[in-house]
Protein backbone atom coordinates (compact mmCIF):
# COMPACT_ATOMS: atom_id res chain seq x y z
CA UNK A 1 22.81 20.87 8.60
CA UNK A 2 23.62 22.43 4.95
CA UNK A 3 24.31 19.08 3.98
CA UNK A 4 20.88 17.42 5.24
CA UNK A 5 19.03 20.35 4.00
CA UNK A 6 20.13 19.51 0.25
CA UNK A 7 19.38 15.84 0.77
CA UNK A 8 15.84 16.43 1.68
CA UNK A 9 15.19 18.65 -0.85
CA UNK A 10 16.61 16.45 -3.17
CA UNK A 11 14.67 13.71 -1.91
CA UNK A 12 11.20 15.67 -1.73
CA UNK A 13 11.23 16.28 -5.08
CA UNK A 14 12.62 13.21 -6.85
CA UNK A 15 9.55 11.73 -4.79
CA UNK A 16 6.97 14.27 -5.71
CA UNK A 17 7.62 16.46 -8.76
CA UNK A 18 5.84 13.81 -11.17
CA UNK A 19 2.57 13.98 -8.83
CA UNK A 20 -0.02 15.40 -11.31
CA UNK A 21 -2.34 18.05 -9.12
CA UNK A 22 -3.85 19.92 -12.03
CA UNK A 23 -1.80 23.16 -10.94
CA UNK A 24 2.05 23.01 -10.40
CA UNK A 25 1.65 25.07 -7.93
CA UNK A 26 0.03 22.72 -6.18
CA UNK A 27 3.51 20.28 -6.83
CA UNK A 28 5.70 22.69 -5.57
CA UNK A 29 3.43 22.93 -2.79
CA UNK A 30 3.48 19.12 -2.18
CA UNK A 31 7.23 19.00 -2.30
CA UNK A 32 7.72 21.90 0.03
CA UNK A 33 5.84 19.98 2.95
CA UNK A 34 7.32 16.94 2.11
CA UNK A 35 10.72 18.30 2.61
CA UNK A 36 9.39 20.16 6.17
CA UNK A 37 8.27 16.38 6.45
CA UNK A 38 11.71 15.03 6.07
CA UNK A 39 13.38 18.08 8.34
CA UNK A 40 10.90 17.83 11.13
CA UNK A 41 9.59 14.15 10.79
CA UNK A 42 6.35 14.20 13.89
CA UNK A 43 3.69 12.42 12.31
CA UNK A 44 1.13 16.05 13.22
CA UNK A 45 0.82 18.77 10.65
CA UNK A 46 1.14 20.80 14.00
CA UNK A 47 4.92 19.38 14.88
CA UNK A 48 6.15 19.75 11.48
CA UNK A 49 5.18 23.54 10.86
CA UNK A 50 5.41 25.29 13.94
CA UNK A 51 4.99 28.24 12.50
CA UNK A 52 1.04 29.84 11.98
CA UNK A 53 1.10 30.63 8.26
CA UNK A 54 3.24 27.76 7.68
CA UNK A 55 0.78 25.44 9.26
CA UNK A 56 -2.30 26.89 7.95
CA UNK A 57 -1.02 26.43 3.90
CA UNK A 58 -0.61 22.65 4.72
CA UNK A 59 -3.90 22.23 6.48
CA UNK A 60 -5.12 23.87 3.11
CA UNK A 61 -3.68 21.72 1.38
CA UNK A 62 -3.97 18.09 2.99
CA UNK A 63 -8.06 19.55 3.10
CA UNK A 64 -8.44 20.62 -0.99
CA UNK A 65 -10.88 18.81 -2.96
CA UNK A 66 -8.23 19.44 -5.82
CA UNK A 67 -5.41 17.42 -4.14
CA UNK A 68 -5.60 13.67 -5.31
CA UNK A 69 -4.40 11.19 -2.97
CA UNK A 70 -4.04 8.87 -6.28
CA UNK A 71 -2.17 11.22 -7.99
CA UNK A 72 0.87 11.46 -4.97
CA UNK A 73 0.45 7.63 -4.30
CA UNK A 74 1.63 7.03 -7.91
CA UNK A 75 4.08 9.50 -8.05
CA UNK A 76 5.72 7.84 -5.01
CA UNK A 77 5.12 4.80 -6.94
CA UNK A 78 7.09 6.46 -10.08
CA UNK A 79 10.17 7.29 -7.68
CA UNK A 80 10.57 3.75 -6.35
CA UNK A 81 10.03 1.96 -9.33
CA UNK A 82 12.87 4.46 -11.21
CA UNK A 83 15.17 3.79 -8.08
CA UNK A 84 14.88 0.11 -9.09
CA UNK A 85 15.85 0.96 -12.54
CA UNK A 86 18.35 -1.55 -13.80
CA UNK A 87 18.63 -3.79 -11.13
CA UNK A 88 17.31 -7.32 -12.33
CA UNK A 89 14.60 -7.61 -9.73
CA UNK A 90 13.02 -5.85 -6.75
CA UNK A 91 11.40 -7.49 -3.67
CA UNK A 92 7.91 -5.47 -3.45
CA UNK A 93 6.60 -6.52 0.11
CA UNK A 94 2.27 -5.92 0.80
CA UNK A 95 0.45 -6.00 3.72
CA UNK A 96 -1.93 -4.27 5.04
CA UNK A 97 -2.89 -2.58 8.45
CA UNK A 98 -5.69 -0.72 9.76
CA UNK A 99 -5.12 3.09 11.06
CA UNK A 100 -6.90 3.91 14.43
CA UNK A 101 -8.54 7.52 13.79
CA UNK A 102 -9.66 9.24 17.08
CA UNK A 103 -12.00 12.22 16.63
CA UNK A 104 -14.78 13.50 18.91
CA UNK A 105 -16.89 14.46 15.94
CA UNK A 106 -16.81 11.50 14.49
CA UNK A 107 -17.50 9.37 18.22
CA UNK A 108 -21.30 11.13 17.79
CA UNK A 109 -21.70 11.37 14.43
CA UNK A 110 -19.25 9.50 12.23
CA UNK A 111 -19.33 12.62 10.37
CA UNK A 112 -15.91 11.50 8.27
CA UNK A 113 -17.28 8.41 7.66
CA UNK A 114 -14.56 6.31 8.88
CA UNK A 115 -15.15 2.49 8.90
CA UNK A 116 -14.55 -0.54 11.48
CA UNK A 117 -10.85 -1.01 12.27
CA UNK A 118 -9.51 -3.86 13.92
CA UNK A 119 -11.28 -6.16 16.51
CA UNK A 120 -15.27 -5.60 15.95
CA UNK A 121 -15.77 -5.55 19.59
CA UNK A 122 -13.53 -2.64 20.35
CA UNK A 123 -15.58 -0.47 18.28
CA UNK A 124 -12.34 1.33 16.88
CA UNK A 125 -12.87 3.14 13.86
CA UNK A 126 -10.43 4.43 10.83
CA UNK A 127 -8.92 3.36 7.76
CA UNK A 128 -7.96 0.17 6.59
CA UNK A 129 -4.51 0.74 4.60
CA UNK A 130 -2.32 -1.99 1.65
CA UNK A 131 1.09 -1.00 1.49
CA UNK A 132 3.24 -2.16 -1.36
CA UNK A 133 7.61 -1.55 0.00
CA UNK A 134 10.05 -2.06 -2.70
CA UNK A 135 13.22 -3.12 -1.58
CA UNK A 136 16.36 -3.75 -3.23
CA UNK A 137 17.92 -7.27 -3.51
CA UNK A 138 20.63 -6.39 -0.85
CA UNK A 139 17.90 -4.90 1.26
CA UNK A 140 17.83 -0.91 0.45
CA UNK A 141 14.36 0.30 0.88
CA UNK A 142 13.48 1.87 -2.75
CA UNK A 143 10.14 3.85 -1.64
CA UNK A 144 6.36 2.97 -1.76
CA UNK A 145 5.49 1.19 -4.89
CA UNK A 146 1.74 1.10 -4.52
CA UNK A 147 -0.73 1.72 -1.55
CA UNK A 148 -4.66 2.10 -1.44
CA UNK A 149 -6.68 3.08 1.41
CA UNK A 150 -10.28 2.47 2.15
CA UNK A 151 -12.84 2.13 4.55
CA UNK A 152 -14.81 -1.35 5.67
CA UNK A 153 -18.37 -0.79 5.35
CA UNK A 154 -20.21 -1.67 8.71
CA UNK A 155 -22.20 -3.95 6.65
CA UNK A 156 -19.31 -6.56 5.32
CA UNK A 157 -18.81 -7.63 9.21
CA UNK A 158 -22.01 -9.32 8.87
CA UNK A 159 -21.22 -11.78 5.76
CA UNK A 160 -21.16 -14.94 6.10
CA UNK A 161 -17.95 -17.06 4.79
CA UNK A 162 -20.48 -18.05 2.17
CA UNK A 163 -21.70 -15.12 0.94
CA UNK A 164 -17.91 -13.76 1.09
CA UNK A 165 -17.17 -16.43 -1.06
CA UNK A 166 -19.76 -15.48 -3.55
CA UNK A 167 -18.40 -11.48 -4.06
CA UNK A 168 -15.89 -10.98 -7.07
CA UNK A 169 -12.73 -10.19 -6.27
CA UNK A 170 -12.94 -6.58 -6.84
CA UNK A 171 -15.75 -6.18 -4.30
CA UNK A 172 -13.91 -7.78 -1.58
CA UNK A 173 -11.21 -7.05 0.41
CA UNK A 174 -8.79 -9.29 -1.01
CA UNK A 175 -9.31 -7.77 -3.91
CA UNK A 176 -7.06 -4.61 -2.65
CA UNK A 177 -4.31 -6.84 -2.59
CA UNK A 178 -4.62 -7.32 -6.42
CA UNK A 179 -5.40 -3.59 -6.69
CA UNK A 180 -2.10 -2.67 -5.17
CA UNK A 181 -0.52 -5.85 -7.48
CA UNK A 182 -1.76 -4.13 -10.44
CA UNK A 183 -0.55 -0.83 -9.94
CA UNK A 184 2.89 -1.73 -8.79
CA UNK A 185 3.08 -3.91 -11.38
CA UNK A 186 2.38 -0.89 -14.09
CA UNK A 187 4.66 1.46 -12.37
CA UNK A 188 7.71 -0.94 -12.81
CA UNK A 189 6.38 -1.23 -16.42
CA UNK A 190 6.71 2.19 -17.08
CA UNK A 191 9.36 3.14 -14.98
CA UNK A 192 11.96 0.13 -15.11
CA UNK A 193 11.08 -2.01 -17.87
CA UNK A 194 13.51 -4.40 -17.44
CA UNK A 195 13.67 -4.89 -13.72
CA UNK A 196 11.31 -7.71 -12.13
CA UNK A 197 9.11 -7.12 -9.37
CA UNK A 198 8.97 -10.27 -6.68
CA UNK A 199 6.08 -9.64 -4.86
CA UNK A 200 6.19 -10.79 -1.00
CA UNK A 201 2.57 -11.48 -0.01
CA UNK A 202 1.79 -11.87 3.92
CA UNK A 203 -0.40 -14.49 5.30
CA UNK A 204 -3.29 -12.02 4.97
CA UNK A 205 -3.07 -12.58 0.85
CA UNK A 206 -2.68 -16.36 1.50
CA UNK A 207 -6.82 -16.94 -0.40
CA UNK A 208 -7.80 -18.93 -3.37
CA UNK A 209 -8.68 -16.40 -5.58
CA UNK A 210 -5.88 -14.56 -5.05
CA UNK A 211 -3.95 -17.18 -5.77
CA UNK A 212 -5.86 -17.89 -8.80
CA UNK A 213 -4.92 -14.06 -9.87
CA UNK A 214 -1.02 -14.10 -9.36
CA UNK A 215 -1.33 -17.25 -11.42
CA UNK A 216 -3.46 -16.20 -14.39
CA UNK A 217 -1.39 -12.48 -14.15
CA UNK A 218 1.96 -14.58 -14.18
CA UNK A 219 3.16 -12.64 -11.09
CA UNK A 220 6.53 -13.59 -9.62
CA UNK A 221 5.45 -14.18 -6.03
CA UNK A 222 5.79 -15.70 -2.63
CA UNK A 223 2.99 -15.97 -0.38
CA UNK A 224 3.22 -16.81 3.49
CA UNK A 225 1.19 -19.65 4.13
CA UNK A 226 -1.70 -18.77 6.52
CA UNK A 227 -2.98 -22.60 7.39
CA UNK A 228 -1.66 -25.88 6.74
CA UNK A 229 -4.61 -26.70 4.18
CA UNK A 230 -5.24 -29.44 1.79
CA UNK A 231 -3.26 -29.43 -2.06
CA UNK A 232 -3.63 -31.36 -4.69
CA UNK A 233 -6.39 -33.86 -4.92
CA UNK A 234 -8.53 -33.81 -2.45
CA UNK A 235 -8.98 -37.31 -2.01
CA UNK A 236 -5.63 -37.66 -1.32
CA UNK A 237 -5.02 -36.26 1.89
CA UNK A 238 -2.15 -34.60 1.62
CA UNK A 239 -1.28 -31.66 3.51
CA UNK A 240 0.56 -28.48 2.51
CA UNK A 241 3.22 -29.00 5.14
CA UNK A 242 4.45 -32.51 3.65
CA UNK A 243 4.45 -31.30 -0.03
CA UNK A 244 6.55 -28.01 1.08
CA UNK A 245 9.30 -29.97 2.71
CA UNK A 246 10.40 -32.11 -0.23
CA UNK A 247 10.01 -29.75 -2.92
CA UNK A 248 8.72 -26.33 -4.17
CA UNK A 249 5.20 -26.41 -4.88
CA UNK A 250 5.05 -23.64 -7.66
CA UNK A 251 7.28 -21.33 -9.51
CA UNK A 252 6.32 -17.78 -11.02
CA UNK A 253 8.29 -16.58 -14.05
């Protein structure tokens, strides 16, 4: 138990000291839970600190204005960038997923101002979530790279494909894939120059303009193909699924 004890604590704060709070206190703070985290892994505040006063200092803390969710996402970024740190590339898989959010309050009120989730007619609401996974090339999980969290405004469900089409990247939701591009992208800069990110891109970031981005950005990529749609001239006919069988279609360097 010694032994485990040490490795979390050496894991909670090679994952967190770099998180810039504005008080170090608030860093040592951050590292503390995440090491109660590590020990006593429940998913509920409640599960990991059994303990009143315990409890109460990380319900303080998850609740500060002061804490920046930013600020801890990048330092995890930081840590699994460094662990890539002189390997010659790192697979950084994104998707995304939407987080279910139950609260009474919220039911009556949506005082937290939580946003569509999932089907629209189950009326679920939460968070939607982009996760970017390093991994290393024999298949060690490195840490989070990137991740960005938001909520789907009521309103978007009611676009048409059209007007979709007509939002800038940025203001869409596709554009949080290139969000969580960028930033991974920066963190390897800075924190392992000289290792390569391949970015693994679900079927969900299979869209033109994405596409277009990874391209223009010169992005090493792969991207699971979400239909079987038209390439190359249009005229032509061909299909995705004939051109992908002889040969690659495109290659990132």
């Amino acid at each position: 138990m010694k032994r485990e004890g040490a490795e979390f604590r050496r894991w909670a704060r090679e994952e967190f000291r770099s998180a810039e709070l504005g008080d170090a206190r608030r860093t040592l703070r951050l590292v503390k839970i995440a090491e109660r985290a590590a020990e006593r892994p429940g998913g509920r505040i409640s599960y990991v600190f059994p303990a009143g006063a315990e409890r109460q200092a990380a319900y303080d803390f998850v609740e500060a204005d002061a804490v920046d969710a930013a600020a801890i996402v990048d330092a995890m970024g930081a840590a699994a960038a460094s662990r890539a740190d002189g390997l010659p590339y790192a697979v950084v898989a994104i998707d995304g997923t939407g987080l279910s959010l139950l609260d009474k309050v919220q039911d009556a009120s949506n005082e937290k101002g939580f946003g569509p989730v999932g089907a629209v007619s189950t009326g679920v609401r939460g968070l939607k979530v982009m996760t970017a996974l390093a991994i290393s090339p024999s298949g060690v999980p490195l840490g989070i790279a990137g991740m960005n969290f938001w909520t789907r405004p009521q309103s978007a469900l009611s676009l048409s494909r059209a007007e979709r089409a007509k939002r800038k990247l940025g203001e869409s939701e596709i554009g949080r894939w290139a969000t969580v591009l960028e930033e991974s992208q920066e963190r390897f800069s800075r924190c392992a120059p000289d290792t390569k990110p391949w970015f693994q891109l679900d079927r969900g970031g299979d869209a033109r303009r994405l596409l277009q981005y990874l391209r223009d950005g010169r992005y090493l990529f792969t991207v699971r193909a979400r239909s079987d749609r038209n390439v190359g001239d249009y005229d032509t006919g061909q299909k995705l699924s004939h051109r992908s069988a002889k040969k690659a279609l495109a290659r990132a360097t």
